[in-house]
C-alpha atoms as a PDB file:
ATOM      1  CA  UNK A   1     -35.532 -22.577 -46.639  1.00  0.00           C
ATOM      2  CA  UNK A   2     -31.792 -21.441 -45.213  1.00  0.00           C
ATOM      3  CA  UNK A   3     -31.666 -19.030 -47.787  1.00  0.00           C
ATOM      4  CA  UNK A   4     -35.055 -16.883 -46.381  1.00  0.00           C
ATOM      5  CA  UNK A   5     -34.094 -17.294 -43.199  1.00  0.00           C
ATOM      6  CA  UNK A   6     -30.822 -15.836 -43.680  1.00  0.00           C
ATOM      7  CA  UNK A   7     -32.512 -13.200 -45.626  1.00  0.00           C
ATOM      8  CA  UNK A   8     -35.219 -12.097 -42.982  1.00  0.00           C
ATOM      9  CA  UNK A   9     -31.979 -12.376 -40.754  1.00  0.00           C
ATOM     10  CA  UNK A  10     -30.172  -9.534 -43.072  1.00  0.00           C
ATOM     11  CA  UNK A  11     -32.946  -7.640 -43.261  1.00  0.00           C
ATOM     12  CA  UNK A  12     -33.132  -7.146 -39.722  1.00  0.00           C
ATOM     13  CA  UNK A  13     -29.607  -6.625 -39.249  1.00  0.00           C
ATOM     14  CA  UNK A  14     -29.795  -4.271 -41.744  1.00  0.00           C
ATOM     15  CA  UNK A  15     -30.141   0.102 -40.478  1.00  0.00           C
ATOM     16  CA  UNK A  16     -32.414   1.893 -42.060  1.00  0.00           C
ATOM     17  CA  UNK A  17     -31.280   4.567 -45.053  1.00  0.00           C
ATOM     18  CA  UNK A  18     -29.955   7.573 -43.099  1.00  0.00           C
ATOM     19  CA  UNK A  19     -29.494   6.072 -40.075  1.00  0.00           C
ATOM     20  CA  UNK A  20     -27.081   7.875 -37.532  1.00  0.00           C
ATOM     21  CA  UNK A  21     -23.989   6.384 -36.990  1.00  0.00           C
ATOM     22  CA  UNK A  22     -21.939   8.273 -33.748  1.00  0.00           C
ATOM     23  CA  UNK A  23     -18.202   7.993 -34.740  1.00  0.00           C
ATOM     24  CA  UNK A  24     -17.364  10.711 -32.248  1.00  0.00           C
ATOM     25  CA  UNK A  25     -14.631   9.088 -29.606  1.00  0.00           C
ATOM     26  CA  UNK A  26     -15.994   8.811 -26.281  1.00  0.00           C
ATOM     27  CA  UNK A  27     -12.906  11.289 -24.685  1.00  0.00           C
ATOM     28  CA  UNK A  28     -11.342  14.118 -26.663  1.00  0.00           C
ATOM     29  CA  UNK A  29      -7.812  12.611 -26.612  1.00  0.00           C
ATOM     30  CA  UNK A  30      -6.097   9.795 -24.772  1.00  0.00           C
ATOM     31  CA  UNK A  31      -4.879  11.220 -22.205  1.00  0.00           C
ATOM     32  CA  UNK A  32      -8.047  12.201 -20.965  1.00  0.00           C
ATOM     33  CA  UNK A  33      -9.467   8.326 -21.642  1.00  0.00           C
ATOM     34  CA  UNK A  34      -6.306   7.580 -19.378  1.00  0.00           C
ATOM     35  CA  UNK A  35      -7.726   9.959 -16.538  1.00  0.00           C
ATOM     36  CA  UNK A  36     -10.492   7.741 -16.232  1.00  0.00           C
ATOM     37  CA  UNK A  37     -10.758   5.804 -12.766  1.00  0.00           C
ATOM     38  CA  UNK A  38      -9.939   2.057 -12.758  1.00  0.00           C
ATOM     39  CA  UNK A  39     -12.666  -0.506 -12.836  1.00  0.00           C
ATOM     40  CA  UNK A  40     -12.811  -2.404  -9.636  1.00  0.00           C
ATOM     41  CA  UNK A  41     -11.711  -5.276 -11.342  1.00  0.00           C
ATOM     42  CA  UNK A  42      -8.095  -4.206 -12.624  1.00  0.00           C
ATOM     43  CA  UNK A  43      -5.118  -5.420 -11.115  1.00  0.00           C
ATOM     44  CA  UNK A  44      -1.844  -3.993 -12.037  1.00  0.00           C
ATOM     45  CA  UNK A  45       1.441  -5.913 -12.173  1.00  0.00           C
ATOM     46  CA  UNK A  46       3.911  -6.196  -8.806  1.00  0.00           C
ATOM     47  CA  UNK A  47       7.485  -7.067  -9.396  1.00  0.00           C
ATOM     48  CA  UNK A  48       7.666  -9.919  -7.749  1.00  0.00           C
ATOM     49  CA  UNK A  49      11.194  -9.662  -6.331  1.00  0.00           C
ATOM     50  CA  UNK A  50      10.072  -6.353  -4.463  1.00  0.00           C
ATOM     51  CA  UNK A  51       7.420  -8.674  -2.435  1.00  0.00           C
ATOM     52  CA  UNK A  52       8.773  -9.815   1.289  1.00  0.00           C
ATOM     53  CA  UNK A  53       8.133 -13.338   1.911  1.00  0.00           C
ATOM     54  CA  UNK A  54       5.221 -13.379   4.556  1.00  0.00           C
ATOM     55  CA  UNK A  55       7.362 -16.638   6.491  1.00  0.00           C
ATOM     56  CA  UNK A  56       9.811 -13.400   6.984  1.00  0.00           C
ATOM     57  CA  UNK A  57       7.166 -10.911   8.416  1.00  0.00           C
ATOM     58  CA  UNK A  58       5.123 -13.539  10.960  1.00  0.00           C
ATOM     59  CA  UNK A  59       6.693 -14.184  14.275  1.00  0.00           C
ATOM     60  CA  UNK A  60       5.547 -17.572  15.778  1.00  0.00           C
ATOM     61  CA  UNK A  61       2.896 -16.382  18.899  1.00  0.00           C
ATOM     62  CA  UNK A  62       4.713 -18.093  21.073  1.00  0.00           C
ATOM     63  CA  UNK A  63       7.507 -16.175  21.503  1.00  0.00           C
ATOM     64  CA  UNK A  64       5.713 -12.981  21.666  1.00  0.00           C
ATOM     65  CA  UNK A  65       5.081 -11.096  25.180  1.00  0.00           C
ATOM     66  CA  UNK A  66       1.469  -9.423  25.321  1.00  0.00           C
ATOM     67  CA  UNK A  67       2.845  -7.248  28.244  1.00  0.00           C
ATOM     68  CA  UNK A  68       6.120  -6.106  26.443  1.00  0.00           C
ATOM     69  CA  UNK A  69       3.890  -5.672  22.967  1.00  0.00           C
ATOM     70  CA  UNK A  70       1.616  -3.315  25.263  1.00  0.00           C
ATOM     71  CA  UNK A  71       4.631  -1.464  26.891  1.00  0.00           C
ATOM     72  CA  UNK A  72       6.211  -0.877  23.324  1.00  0.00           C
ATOM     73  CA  UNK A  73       3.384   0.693  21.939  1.00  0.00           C
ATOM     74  CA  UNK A  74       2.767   3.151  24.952  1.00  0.00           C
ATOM     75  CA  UNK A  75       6.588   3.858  24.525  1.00  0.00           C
ATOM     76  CA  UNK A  76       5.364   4.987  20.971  1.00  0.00           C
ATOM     77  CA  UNK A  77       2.498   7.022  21.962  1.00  0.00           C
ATOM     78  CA  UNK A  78       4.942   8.941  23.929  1.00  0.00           C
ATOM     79  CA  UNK A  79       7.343   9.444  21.474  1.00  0.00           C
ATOM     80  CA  UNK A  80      10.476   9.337  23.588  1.00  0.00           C
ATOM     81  CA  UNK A  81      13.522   7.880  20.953  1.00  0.00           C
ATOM     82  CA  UNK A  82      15.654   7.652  24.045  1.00  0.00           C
ATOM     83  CA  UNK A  83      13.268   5.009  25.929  1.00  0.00           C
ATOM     84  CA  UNK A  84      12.258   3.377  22.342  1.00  0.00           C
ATOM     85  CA  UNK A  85      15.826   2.397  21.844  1.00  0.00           C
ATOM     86  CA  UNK A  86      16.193   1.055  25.124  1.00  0.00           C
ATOM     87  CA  UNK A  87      13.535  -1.097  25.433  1.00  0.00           C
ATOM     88  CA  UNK A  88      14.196  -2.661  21.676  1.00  0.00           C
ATOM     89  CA  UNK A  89      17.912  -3.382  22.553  1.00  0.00           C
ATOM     90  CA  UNK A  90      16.677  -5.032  25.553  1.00  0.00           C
ATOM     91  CA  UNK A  91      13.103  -6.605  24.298  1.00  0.00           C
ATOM     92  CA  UNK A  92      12.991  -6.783  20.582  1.00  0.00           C
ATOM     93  CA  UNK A  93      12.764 -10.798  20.217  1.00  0.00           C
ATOM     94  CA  UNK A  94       9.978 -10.682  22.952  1.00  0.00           C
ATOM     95  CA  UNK A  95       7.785  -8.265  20.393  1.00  0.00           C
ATOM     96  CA  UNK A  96       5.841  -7.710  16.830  1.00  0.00           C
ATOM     97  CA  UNK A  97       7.441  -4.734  15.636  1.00  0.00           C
ATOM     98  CA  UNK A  98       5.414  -4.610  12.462  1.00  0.00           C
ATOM     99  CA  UNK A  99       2.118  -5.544  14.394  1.00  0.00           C
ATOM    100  CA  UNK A 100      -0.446  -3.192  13.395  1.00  0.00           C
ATOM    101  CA  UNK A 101      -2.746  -1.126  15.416  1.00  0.00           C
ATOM    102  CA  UNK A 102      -6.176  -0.465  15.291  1.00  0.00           C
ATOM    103  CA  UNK A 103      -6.219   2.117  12.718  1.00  0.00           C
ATOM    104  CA  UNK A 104      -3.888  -0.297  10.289  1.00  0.00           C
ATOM    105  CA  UNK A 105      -1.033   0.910  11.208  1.00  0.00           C
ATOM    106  CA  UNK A 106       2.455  -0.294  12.270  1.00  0.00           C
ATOM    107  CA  UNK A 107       5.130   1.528  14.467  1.00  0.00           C
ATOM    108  CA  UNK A 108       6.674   2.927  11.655  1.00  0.00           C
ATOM    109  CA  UNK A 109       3.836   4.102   9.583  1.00  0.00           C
ATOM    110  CA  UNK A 110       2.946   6.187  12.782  1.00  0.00           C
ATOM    111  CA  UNK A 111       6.782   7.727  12.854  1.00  0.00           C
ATOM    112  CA  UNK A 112       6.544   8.428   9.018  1.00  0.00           C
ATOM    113  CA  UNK A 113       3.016  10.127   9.044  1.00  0.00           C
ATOM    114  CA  UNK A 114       4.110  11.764  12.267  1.00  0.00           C
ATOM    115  CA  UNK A 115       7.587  13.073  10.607  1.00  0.00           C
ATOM    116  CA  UNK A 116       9.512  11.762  13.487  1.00  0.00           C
ATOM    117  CA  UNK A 117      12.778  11.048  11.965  1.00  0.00           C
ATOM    118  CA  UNK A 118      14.765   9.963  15.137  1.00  0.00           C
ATOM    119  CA  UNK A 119      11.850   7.430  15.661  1.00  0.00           C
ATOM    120  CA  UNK A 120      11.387   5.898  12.371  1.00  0.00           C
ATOM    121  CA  UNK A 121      15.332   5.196  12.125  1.00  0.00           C
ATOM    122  CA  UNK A 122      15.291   3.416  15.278  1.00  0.00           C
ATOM    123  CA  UNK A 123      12.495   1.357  14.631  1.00  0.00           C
ATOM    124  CA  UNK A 124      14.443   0.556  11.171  1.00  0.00           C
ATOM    125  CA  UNK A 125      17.246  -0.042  12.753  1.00  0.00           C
ATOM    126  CA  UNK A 126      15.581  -2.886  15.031  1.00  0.00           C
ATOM    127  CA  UNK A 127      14.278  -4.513  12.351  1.00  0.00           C
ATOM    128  CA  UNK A 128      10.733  -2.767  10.975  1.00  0.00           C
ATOM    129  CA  UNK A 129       9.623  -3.754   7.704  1.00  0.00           C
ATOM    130  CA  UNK A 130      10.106  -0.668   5.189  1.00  0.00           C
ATOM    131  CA  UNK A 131       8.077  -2.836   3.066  1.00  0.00           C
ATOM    132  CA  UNK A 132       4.662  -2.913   4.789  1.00  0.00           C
ATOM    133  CA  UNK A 133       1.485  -1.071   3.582  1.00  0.00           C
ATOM    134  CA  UNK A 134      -1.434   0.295   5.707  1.00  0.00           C
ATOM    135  CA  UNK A 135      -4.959  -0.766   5.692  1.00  0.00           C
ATOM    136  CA  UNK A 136      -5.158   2.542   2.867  1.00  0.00           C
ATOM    137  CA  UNK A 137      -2.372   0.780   0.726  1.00  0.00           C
ATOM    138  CA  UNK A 138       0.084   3.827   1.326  1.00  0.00           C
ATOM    139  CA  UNK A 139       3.821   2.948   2.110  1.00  0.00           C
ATOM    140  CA  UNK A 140       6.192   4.566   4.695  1.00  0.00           C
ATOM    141  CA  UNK A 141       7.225   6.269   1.098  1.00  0.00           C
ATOM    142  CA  UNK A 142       3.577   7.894   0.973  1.00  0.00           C
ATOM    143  CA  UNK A 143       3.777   8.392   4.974  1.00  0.00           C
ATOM    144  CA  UNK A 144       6.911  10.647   4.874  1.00  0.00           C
ATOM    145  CA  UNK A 145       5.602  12.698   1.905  1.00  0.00           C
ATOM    146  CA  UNK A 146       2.509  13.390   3.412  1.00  0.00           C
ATOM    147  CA  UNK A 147       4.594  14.169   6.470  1.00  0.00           C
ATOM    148  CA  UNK A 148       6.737  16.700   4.876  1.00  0.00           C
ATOM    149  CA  UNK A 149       9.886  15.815   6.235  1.00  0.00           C
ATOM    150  CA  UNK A 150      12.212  15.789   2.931  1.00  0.00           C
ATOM    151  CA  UNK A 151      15.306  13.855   5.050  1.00  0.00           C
ATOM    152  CA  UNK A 152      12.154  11.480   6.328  1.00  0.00           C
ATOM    153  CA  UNK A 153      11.429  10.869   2.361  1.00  0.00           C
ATOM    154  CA  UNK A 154      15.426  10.263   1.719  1.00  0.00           C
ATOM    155  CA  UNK A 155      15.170   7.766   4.618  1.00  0.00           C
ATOM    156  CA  UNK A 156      12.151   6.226   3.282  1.00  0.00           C
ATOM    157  CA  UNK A 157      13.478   5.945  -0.065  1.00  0.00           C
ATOM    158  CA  UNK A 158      16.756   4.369   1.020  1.00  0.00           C
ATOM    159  CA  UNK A 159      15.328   1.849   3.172  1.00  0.00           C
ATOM    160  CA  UNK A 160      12.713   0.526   0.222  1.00  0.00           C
ATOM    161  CA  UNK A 161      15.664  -0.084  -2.201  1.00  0.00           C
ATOM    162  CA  UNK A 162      16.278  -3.509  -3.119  1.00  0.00           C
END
């Protein structure tokens, strides 16, 4: 009884005579297969050693001042370097420097996209992370190339080195 039921199986599986077969590749070469979006689903490898540890980013709440935090980022709306530097020599352990706005954005990503070199190496020099994305995923490295400041993209690149 195994034997016609494997049978009846077979003959199912089996195509009919003539059948079409499509051995035609889905792309015309690889690279163009490798043009092909990314599911949803794919995650791609991180060095690990490139990650900053989060304990490094996070200042405790405490010891940050809501008024200072405030006065900072008006200084950077106004985009005087001069006043910037002051008030981080004087206030930077009172403040979030890599707190991010409303758009995603930290102090620096704002300098990079904005090309303002004077501002983003003052706001590395007090201690902004070079390592931070926005809420887009693009890096201070993206920033200053969108900017199209080339000594902006030297900074950038020097400060993301390991």
């Amino acid at each position: 009884m195994g034997k016609l039921k494997e049978a009846a199986t077979a003959k199912e599986n089996r195509k009919p005579h003539g059948a079409f077969v499509n051995k035609k590749p889905k792309f015309p070469t690889k690279y163009h297969e490798m043009l092909q979006p990314l599911s949803p689903m794919t995650t791609l490898p991180v060095r690990s050693a490139s990650q900053v540890k989060p304990s490094e980013l996070l200042l405790k709440p405490s010891s940050i001042n809501v008024e200072r935090q405030e006065e900072f980022l008006k200084l950077m709306r106004e985009c005087d370097v001069a006043k910037i530097e002051s008030f981080l020599c004087q206030h930077s352990e009172n403040i979030d420097i890599n707190q991010f706005n409303s758009d995603g954005q930290t102090a620096l990503h704002e300098a990079c996209l904005a090309g303002d070199l004077a501002r983003a190496e003052a706001l590395l020099k007090y201690g902004a992370s070079p390592h931070l994305t926005n809420r887009d995923g693009f890096s201070i490295l993206h920033l200053a190339t969108f900017s199209g400041n080339s000594e902006l993209l030297m900074l950038a690149m020097q400060s993301t080195r390991l």
